[in-house]
Protein backbone atom coordinates (compact mmCIF):
# COMPACT_ATOMS: atom_id res chain seq x y z
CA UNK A 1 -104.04 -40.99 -0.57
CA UNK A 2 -101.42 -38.39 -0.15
CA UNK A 3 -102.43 -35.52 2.12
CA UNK A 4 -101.72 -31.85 0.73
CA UNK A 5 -99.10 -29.91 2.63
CA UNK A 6 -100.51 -27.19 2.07
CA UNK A 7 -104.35 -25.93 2.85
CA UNK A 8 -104.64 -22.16 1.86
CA UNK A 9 -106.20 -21.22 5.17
CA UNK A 10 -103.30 -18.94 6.13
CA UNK A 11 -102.80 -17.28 2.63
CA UNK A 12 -104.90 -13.85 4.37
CA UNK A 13 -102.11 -13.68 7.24
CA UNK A 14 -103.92 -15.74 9.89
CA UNK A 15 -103.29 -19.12 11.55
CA UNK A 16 -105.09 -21.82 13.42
CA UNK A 17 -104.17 -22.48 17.10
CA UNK A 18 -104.76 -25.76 18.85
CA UNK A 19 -108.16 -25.70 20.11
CA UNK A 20 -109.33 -24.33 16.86
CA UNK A 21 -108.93 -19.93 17.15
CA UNK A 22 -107.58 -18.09 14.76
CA UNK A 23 -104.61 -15.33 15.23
CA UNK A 24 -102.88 -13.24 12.83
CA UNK A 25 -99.68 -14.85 12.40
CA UNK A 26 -97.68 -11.83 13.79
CA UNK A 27 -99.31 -12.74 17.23
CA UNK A 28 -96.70 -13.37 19.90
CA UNK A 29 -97.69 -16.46 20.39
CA UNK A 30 -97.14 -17.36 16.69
CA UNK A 31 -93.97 -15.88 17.31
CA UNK A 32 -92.90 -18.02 20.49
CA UNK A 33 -93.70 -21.30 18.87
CA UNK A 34 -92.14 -20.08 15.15
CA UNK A 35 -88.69 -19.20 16.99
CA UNK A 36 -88.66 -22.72 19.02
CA UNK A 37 -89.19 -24.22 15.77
CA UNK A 38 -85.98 -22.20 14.47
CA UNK A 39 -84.05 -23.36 17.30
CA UNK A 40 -85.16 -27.21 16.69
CA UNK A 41 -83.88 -26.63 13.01
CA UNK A 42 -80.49 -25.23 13.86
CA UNK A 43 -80.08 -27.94 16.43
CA UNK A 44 -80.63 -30.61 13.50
CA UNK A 45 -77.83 -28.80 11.30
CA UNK A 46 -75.49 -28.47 14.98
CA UNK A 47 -76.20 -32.29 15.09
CA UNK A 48 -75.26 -32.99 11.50
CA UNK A 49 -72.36 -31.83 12.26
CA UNK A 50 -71.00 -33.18 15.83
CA UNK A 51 -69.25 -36.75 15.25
CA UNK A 52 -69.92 -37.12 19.27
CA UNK A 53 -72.57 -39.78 19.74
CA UNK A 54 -73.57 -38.99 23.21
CA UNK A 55 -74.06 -34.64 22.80
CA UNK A 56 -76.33 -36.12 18.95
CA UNK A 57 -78.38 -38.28 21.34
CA UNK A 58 -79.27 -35.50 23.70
CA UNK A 59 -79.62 -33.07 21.30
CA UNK A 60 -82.48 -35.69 20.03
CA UNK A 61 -84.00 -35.40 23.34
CA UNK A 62 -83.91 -31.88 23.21
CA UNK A 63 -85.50 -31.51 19.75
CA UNK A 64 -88.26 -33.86 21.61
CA UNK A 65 -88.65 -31.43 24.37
CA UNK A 66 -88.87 -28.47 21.94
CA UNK A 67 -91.57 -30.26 20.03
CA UNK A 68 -93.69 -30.62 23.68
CA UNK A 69 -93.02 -27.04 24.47
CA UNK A 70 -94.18 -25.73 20.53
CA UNK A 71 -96.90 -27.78 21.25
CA UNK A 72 -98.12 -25.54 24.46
CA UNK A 73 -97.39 -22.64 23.08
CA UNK A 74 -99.73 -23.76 19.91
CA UNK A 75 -102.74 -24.12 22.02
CA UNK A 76 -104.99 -21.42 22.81
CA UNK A 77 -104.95 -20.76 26.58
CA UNK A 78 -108.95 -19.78 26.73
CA UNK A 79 -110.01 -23.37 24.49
CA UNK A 80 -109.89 -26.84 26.28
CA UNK A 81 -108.06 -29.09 23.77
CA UNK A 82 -108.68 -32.77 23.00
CA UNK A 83 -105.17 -33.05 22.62
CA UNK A 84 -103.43 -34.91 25.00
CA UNK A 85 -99.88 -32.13 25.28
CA UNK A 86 -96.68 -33.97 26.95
CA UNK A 87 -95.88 -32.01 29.76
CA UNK A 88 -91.89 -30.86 30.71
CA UNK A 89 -90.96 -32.02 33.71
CA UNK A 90 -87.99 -31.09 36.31
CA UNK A 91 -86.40 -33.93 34.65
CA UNK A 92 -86.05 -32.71 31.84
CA UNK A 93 -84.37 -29.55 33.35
CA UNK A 94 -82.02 -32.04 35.66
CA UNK A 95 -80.74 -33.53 32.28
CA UNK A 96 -79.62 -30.39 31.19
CA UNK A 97 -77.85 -29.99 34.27
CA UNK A 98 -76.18 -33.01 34.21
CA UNK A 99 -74.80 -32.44 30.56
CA UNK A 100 -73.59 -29.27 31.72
CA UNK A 101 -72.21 -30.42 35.06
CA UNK A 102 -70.22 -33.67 32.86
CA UNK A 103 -69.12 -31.66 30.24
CA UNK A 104 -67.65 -28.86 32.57
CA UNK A 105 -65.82 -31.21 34.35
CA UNK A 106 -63.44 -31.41 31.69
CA UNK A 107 -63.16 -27.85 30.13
CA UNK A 108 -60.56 -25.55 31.17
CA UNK A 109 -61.77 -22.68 33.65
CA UNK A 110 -63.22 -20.20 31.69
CA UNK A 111 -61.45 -16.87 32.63
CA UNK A 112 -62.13 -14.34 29.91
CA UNK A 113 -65.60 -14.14 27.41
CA UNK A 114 -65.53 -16.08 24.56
CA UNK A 115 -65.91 -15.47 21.15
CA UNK A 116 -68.18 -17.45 19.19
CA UNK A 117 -66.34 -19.71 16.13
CA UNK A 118 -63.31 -22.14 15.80
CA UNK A 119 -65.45 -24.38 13.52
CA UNK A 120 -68.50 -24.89 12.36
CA UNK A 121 -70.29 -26.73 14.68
CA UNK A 122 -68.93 -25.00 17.43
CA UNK A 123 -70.37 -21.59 15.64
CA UNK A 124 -73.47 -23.55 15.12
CA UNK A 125 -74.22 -24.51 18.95
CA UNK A 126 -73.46 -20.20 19.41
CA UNK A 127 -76.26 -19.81 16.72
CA UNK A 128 -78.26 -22.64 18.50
CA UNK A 129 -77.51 -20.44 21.78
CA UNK A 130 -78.71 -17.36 20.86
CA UNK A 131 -81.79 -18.10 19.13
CA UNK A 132 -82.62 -20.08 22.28
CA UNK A 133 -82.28 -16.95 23.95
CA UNK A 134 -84.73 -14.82 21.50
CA UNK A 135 -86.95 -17.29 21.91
CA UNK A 136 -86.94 -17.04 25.43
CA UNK A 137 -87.43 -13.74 25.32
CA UNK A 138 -90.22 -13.84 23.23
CA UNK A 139 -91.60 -16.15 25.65
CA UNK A 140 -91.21 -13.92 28.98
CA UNK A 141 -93.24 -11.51 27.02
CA UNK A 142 -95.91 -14.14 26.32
CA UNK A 143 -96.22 -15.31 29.89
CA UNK A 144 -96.47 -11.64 30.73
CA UNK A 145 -99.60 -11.29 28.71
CA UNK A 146 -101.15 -14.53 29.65
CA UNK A 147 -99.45 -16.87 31.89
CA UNK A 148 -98.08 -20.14 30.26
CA UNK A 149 -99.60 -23.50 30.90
CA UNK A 150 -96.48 -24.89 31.29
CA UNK A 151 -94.35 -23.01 33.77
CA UNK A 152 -91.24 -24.89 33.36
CA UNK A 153 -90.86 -23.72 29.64
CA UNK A 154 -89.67 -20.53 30.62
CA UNK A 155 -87.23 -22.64 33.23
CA UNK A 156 -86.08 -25.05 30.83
CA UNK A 157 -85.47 -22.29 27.79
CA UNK A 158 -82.67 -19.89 30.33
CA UNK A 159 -81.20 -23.99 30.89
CA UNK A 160 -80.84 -24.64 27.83
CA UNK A 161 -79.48 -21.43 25.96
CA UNK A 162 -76.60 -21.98 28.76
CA UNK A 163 -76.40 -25.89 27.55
CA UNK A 164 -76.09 -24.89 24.46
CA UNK A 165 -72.74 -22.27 25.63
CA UNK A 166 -70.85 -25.33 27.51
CA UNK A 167 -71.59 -27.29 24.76
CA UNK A 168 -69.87 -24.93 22.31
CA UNK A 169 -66.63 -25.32 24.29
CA UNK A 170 -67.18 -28.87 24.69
CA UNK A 171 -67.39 -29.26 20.89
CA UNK A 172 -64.20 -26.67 20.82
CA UNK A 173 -62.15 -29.01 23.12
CA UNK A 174 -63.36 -32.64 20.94
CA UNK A 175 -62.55 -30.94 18.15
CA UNK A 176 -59.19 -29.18 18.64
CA UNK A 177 -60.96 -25.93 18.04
CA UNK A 178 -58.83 -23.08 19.67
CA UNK A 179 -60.96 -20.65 21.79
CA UNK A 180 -60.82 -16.99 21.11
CA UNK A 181 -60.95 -14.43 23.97
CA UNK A 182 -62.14 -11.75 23.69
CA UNK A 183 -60.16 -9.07 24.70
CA UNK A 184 -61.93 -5.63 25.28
CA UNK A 185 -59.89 -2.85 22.97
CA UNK A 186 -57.74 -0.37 24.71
């Protein structure tokens, strides 16, 4: 038997966490997971898109690691869950790193700011970038009001919005996309 997609208990404007409480679905929380769940959906259309093998296989990895941290920020913090939650690790943060550290390696020095385009997945890792960012923001806010279970989200999120830069370039230069300074008007 086919389970229903859909189960009307949201149609009056409230959700269910993990651990079984209900919030309106404008709480911040909803909010935090909803925009990490953007992000993971723009990083599927940025990996549609990149013919490189190795940035598509860590940009699985990061999907992954967005599902673990959606998953923590879908649980209520005052409820013990049976749910066994992955947990992020430094790891996961190092890898970042890494990527960033390789693909750096062989860019150009970056002298001037950058504006976002060239092609379309470079303009879709910017996207990627900047809703990372949101959703980090919306997540420092969170942790404000009740502090995360997971510290290293809020670690891993300002890591990865700036993986997501180097790897705009890095697409750029693989892809004979010219960068555009920006040049401030005079």
């Amino acid at each position: 038997m086919t389970l229903k997609i859909y189960t009307k208990t949201g149609d009056s404007g409230n959700t269910g966490l993990i651990g079984g409480s209900r919030v309106s679905k404008s709480n911040i929380r909803i909010n935090a997971y909803g925009t990490v769940d953007e992000l993971n959906a723009f990083i599927g259309l940025l990996g549609d898109q990149l013919s490189d093998e190795h940035s598509r296989k860590v940009l699985r990895e990061i999907q992954d690691r967005l599902f673990t941290i959606g998953s923590s920020l879908a649980c209520d913090p005052h409820k013990e869950t049976a749910m066994k939650i992955p947990d992020l690790t430094e790891t996961d943060i190092l890898l970042l790193e890494n990527e960033m550290d390789g693909m750096n390696k062989k860019l150009p020095e970056m002298k001037s700011f950058i504006l976002p385009g060239g092609n379309a997945a470079v303009s879709t890792a910017h996207i990627c970038r900047t809703v990372c960012r949101r959703a980090e923001r919306i997540i420092v806010e969170l942790d404000s009001q009740e502090k995360l279970a997971q510290p290293l989200i809020l670690k891993y999120m300002n890591r990865l919005s700036d993986y997501f830069f180097v790897l705009a370039r890095y697409t750029g230069m693989l892809t004979g996309a010219e960068e555009v300074k920006w040049e401030a008007r005079k």
